[in-house]
PDB file of N, CA and C in Angstrom:
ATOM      1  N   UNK A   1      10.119 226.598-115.103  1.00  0.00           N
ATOM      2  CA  UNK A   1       9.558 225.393-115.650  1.00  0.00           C
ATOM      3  C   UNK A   1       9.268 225.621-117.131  1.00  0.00           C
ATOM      4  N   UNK A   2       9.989 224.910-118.010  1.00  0.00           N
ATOM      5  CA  UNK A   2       9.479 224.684-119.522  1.00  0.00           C
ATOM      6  C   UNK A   2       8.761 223.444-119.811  1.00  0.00           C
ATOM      7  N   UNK A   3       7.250 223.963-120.327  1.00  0.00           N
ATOM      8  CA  UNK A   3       6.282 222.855-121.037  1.00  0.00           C
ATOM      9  C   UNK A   3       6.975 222.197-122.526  1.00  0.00           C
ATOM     10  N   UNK A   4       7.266 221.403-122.484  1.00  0.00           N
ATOM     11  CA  UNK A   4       7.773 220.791-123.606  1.00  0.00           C
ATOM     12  C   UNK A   4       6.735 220.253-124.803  1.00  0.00           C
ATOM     13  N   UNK A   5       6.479 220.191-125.660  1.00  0.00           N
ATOM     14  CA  UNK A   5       5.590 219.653-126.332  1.00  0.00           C
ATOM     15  C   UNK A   5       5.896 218.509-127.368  1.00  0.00           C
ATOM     16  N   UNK A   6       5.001 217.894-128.541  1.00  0.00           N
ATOM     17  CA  UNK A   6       4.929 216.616-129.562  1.00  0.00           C
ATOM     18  C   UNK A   6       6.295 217.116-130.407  1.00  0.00           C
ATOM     19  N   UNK A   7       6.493 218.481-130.987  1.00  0.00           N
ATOM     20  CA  UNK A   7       7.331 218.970-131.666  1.00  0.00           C
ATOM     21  C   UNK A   7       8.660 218.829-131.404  1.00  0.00           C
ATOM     22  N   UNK A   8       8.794 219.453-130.436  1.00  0.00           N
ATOM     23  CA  UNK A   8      10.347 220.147-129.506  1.00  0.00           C
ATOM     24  C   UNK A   8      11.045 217.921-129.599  1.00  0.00           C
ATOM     25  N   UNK A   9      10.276 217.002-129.194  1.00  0.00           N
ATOM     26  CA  UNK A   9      10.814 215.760-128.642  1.00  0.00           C
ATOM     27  C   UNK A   9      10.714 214.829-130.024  1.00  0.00           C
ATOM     28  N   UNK A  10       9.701 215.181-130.989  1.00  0.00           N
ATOM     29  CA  UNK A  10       9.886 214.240-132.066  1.00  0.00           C
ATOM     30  C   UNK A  10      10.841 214.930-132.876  1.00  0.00           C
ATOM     31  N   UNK A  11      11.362 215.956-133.035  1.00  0.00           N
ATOM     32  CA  UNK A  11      12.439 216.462-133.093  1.00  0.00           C
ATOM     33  C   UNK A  11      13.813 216.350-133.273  1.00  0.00           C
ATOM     34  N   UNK A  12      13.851 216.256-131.953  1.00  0.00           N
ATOM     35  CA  UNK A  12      14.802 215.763-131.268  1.00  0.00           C
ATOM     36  C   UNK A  12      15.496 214.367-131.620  1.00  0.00           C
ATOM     37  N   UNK A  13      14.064 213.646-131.974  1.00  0.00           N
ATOM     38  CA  UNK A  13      14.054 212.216-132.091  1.00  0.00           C
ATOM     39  C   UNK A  13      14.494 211.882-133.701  1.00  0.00           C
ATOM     40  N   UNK A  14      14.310 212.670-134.508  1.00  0.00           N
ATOM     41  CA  UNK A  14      14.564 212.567-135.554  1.00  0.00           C
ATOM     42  C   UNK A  14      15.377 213.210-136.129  1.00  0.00           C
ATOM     43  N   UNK A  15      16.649 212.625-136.630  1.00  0.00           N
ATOM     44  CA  UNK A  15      17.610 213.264-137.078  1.00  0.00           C
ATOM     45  C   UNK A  15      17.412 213.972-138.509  1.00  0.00           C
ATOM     46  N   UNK A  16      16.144 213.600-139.192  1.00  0.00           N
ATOM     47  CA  UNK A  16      16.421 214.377-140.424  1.00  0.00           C
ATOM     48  C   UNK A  16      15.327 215.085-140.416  1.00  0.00           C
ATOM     49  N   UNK A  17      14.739 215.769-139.528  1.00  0.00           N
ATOM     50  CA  UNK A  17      13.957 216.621-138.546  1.00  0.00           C
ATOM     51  C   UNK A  17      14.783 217.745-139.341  1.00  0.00           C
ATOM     52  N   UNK A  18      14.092 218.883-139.928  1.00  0.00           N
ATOM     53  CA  UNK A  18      15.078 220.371-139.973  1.00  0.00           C
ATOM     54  C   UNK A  18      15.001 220.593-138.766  1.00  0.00           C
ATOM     55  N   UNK A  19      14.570 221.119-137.672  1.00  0.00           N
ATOM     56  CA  UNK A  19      14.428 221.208-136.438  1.00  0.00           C
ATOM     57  C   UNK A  19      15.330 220.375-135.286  1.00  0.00           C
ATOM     58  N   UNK A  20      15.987 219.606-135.805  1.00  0.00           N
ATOM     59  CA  UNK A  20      16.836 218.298-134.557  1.00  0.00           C
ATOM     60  C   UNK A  20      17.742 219.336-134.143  1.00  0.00           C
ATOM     61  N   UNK A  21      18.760 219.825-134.467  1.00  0.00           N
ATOM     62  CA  UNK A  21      19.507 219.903-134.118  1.00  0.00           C
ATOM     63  C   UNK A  21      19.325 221.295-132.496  1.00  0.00           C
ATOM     64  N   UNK A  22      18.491 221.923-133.513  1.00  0.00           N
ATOM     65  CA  UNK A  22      17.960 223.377-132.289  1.00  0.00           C
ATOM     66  C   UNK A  22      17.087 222.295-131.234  1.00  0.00           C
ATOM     67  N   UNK A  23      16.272 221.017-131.615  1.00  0.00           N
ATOM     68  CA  UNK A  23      15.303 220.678-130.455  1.00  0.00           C
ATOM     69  C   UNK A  23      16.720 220.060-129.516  1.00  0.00           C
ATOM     70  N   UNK A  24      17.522 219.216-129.970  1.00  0.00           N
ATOM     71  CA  UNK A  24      18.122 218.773-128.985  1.00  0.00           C
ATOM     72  C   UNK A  24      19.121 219.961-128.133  1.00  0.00           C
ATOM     73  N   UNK A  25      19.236 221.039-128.895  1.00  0.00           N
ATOM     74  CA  UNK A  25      19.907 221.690-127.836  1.00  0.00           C
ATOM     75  C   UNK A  25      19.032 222.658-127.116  1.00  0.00           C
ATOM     76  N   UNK A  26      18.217 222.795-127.254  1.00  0.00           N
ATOM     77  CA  UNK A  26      17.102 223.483-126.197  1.00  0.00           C
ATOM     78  C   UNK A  26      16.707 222.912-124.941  1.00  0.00           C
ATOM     79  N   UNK A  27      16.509 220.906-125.488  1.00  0.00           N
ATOM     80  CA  UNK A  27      16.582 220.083-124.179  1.00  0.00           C
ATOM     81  C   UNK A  27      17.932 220.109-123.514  1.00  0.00           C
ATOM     82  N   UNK A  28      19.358 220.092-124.441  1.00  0.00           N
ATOM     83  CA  UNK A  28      20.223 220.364-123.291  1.00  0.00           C
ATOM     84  C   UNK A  28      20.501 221.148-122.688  1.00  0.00           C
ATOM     85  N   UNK A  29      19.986 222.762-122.762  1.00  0.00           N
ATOM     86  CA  UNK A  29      20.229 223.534-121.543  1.00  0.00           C
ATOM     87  C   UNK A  29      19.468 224.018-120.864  1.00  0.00           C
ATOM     88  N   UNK A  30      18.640 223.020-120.381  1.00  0.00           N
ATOM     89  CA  UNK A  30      17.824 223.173-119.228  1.00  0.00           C
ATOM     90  C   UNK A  30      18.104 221.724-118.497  1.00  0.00           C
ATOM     91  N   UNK A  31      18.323 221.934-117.416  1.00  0.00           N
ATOM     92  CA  UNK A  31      18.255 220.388-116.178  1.00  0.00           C
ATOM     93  C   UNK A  31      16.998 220.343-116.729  1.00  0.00           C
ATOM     94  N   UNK A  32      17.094 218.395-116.523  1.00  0.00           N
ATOM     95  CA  UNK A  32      15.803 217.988-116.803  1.00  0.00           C
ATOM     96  C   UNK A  32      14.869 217.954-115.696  1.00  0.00           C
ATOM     97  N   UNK A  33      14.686 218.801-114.513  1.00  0.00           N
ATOM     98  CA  UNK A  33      14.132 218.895-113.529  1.00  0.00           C
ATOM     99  C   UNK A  33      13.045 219.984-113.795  1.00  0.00           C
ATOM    100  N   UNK A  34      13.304 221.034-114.972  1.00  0.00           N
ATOM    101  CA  UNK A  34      13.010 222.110-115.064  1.00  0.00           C
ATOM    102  C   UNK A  34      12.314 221.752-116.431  1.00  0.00           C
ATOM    103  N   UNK A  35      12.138 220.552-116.983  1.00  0.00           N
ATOM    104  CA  UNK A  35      11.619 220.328-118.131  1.00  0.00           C
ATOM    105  C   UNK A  35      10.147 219.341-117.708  1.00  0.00           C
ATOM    106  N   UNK A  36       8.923 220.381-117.512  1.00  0.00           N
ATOM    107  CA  UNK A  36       7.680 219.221-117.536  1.00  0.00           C
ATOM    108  C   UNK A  36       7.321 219.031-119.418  1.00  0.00           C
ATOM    109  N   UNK A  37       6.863 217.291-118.907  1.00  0.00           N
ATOM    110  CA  UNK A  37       6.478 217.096-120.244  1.00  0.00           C
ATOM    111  C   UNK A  37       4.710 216.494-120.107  1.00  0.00           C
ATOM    112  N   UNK A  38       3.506 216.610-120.198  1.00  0.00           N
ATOM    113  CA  UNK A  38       2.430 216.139-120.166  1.00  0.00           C
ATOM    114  C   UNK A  38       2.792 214.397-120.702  1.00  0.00           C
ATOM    115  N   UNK A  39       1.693 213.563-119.725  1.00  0.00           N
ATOM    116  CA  UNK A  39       1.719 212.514-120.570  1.00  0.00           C
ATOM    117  C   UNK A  39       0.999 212.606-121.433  1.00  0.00           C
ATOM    118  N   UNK A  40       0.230 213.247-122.394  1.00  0.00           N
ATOM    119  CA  UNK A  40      -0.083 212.988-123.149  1.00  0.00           C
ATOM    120  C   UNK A  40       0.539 213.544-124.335  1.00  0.00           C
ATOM    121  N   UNK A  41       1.504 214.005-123.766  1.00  0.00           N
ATOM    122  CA  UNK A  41       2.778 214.614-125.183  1.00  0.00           C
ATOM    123  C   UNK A  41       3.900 213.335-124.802  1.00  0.00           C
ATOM    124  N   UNK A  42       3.897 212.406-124.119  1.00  0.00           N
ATOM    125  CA  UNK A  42       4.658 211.225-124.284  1.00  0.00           C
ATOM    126  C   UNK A  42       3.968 210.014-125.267  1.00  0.00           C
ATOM    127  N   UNK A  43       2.814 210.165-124.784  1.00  0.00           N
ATOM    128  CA  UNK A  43       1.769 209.028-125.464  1.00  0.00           C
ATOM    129  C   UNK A  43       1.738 209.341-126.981  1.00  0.00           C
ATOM    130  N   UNK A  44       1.814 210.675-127.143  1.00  0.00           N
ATOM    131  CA  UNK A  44       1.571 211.393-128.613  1.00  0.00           C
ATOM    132  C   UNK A  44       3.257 210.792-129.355  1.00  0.00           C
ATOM    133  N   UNK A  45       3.978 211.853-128.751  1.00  0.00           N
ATOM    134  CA  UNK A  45       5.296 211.521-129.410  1.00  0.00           C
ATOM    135  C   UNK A  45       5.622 209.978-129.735  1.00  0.00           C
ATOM    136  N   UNK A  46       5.608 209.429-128.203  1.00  0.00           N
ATOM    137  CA  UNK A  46       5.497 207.406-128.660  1.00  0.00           C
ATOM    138  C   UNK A  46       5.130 207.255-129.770  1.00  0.00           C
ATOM    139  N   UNK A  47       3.873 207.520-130.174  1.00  0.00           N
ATOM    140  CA  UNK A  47       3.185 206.872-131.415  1.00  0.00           C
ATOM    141  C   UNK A  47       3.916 207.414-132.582  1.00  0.00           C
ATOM    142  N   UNK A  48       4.127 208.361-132.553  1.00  0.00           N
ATOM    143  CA  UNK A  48       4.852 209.184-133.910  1.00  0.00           C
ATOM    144  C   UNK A  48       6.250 209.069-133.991  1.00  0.00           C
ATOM    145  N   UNK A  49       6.940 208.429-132.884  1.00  0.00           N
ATOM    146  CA  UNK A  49       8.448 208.099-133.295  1.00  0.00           C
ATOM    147  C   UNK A  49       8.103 206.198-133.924  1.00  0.00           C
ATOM    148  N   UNK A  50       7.580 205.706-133.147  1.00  0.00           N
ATOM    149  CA  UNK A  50       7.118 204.332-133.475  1.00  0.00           C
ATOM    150  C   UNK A  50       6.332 203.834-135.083  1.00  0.00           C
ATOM    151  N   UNK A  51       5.623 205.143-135.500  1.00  0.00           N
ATOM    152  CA  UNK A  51       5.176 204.793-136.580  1.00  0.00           C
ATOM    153  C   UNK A  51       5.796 205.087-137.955  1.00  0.00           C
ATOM    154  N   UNK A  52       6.467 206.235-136.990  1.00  0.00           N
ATOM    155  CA  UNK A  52       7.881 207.339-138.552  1.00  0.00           C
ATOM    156  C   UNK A  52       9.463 206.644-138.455  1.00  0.00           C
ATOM    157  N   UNK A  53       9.584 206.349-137.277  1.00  0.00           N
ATOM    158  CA  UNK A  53      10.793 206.049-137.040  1.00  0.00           C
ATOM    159  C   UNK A  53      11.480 204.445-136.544  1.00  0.00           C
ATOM    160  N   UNK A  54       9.950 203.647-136.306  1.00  0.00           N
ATOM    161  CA  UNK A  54       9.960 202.148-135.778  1.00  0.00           C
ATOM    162  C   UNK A  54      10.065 201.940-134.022  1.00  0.00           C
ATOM    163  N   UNK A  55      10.338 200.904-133.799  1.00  0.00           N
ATOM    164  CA  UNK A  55      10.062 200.841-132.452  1.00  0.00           C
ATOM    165  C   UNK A  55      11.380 201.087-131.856  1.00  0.00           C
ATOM    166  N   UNK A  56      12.581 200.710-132.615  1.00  0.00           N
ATOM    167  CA  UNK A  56      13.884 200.490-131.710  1.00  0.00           C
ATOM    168  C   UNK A  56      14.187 202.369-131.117  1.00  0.00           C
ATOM    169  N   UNK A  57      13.402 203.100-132.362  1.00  0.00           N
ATOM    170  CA  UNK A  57      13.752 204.698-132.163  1.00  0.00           C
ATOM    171  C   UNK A  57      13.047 204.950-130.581  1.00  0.00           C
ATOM    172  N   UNK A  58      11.814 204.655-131.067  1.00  0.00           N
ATOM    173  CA  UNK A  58      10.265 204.296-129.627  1.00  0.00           C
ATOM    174  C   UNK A  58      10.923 203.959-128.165  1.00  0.00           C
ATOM    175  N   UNK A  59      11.792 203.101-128.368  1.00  0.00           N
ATOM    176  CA  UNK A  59      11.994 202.580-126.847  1.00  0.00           C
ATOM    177  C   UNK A  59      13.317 203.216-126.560  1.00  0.00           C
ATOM    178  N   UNK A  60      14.323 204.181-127.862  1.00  0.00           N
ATOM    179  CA  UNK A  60      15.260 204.724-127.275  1.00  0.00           C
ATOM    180  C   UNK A  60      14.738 206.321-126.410  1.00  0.00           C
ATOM    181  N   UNK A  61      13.296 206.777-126.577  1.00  0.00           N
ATOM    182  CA  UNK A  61      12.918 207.789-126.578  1.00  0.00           C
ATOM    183  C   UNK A  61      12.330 207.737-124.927  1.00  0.00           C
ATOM    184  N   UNK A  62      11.555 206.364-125.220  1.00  0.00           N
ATOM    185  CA  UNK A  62      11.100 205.902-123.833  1.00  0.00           C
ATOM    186  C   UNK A  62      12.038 205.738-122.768  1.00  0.00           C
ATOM    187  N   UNK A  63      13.352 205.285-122.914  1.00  0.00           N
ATOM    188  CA  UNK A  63      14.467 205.439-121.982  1.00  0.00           C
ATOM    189  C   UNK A  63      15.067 206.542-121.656  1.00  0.00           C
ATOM    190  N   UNK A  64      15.002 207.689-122.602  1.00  0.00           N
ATOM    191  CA  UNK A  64      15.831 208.839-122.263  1.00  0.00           C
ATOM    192  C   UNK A  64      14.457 209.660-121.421  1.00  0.00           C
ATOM    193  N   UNK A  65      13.606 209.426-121.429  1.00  0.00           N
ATOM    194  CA  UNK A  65      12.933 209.721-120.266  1.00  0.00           C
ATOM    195  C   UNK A  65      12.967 209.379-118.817  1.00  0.00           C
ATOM    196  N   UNK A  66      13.193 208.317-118.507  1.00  0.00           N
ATOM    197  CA  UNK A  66      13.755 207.885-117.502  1.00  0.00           C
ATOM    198  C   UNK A  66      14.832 208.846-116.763  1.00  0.00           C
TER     199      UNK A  66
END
């Protein structure tokens, strides 16, 4: 089980992130079964892709959770 945190996913989320490219491939090699994320590192990240990045980024972030 990997704890994921605000970093590793806003990251991810942001392409001009120095960090994107290593966060998104850290989430891809692990099944996402093996990836816990706290809600309150969803609630966190939400706000910080939504306020840095707008909402359309927000609800693409909110879906790839799903």
């Amino acid at each position: 089980m990997i704890v994921v945190d605000t970093g590793v996913l806003y990251a991810a989320a942001d392409r001009d992130d120095p960090d994107h490219d290593a966060s998104v491939q850290l989430l891809a090699d692990f099944p996402p079964e093996a990836l816990l994320v706290p809600t309150t590192v969803i609630a966190e990240t939400a706000w910080l892709i939504e306020s840095r990045l707008g909402p359309i980024a927000e609800v693409a972030f909110l879906r790839a959770l799903e």
